[in-house]
Protein backbone atom coordinates (compact mmCIF):
# COMPACT_ATOMS: atom_id res chain seq x y z
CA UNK A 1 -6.89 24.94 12.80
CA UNK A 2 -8.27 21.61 13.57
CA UNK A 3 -6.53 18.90 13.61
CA UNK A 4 -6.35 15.67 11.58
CA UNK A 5 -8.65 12.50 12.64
CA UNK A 6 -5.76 9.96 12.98
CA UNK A 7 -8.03 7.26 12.46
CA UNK A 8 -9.20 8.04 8.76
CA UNK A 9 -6.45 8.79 5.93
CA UNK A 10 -6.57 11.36 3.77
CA UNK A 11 -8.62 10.80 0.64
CA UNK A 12 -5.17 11.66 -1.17
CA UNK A 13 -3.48 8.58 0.43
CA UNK A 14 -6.50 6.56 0.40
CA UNK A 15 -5.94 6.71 -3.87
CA UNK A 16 -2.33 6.39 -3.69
CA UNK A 17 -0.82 3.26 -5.22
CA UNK A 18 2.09 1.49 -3.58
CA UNK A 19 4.43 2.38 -5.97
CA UNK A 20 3.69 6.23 -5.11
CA UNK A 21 3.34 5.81 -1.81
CA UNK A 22 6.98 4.33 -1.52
CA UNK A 23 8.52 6.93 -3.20
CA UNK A 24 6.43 9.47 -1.22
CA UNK A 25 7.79 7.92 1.87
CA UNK A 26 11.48 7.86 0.50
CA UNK A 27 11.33 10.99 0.10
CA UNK A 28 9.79 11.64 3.34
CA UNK A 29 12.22 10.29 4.81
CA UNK A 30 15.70 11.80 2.65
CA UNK A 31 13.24 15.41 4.70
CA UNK A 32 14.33 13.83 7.46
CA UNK A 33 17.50 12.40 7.56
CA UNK A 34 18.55 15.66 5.71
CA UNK A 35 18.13 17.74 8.97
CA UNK A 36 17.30 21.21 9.27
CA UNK A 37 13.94 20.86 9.32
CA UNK A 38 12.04 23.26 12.63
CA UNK A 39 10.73 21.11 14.80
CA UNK A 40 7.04 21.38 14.04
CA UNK A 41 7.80 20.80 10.56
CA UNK A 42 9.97 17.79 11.50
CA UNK A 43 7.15 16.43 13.30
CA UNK A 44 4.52 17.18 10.57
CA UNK A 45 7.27 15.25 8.21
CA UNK A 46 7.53 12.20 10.57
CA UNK A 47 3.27 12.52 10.57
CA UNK A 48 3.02 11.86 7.06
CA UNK A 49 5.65 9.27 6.70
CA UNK A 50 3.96 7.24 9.63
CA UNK A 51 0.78 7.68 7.13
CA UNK A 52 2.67 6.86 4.39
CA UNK A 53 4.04 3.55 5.97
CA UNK A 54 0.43 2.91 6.98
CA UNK A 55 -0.44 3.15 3.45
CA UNK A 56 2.28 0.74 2.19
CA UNK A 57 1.71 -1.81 4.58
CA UNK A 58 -2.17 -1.61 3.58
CA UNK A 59 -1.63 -2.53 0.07
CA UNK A 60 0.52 -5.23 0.87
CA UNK A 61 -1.86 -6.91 3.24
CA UNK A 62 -4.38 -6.55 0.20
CA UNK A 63 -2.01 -8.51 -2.50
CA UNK A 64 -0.84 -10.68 0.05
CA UNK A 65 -4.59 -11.84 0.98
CA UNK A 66 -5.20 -11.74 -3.16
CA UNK A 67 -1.89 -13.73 -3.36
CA UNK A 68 -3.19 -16.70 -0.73
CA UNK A 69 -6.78 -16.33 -2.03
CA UNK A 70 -5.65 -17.49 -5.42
CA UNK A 71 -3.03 -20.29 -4.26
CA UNK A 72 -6.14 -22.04 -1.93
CA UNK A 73 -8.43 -22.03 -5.09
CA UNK A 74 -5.98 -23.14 -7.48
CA UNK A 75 -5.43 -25.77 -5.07
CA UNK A 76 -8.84 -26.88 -4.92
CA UNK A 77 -8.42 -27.19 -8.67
CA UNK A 78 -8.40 -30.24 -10.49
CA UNK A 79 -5.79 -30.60 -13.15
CA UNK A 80 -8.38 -30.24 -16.01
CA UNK A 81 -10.64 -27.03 -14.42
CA UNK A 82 -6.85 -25.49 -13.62
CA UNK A 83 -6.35 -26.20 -17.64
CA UNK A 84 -9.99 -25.15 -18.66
CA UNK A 85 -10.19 -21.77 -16.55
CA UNK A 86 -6.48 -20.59 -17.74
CA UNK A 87 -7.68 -21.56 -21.89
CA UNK A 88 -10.72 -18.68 -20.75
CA UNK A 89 -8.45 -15.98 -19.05
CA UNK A 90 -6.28 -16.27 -22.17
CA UNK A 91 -9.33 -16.45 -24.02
CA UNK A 92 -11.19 -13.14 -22.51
């Protein structure tokens, strides 16, 4: 059986939002704490958290970015566009 290219997730995880990824890897790692897992499995376990962890810290690099993106151009506001753009988004 081939194995998995490390480099590219799986389209699964690729979907998966944070909030299911976190549980995923909470549960991941209750497997392993747990014990009793064969080794092989144990290691295919510890595979998928790493993946899941991966995953995680992806989407928080995305809302942080989103997060800093929106501070700098609020910033670069003035007082009456900040007023006019929020009257739209409620607006819309």
């Amino acid at each position: 059986m081939p194995r998995p290219n490390k480099n590219q997730p799986s389209p699964d995880l690729e979907a998966m939002n944070f909030e299911d990824a976190f549980r995923r890897l909470g549960e991941t790692a209750e497997a392993l704490e747990a014990g009793g897992l064969p080794l092989a499995q144990a290691t295919a376990v510890y595979v998928q958290g790493m993946a899941l962890v991966q995953r995680c810290n992806q989407l928080l690099n995305e809302t942080e970015l989103t997060i800093t993106e929106l501070k700098e151009s609020y910033a670069t506001l003035t007082v009456q566009e900040a007023l006019e753009w929020d009257d739209e988004e409620i607006d819309t």
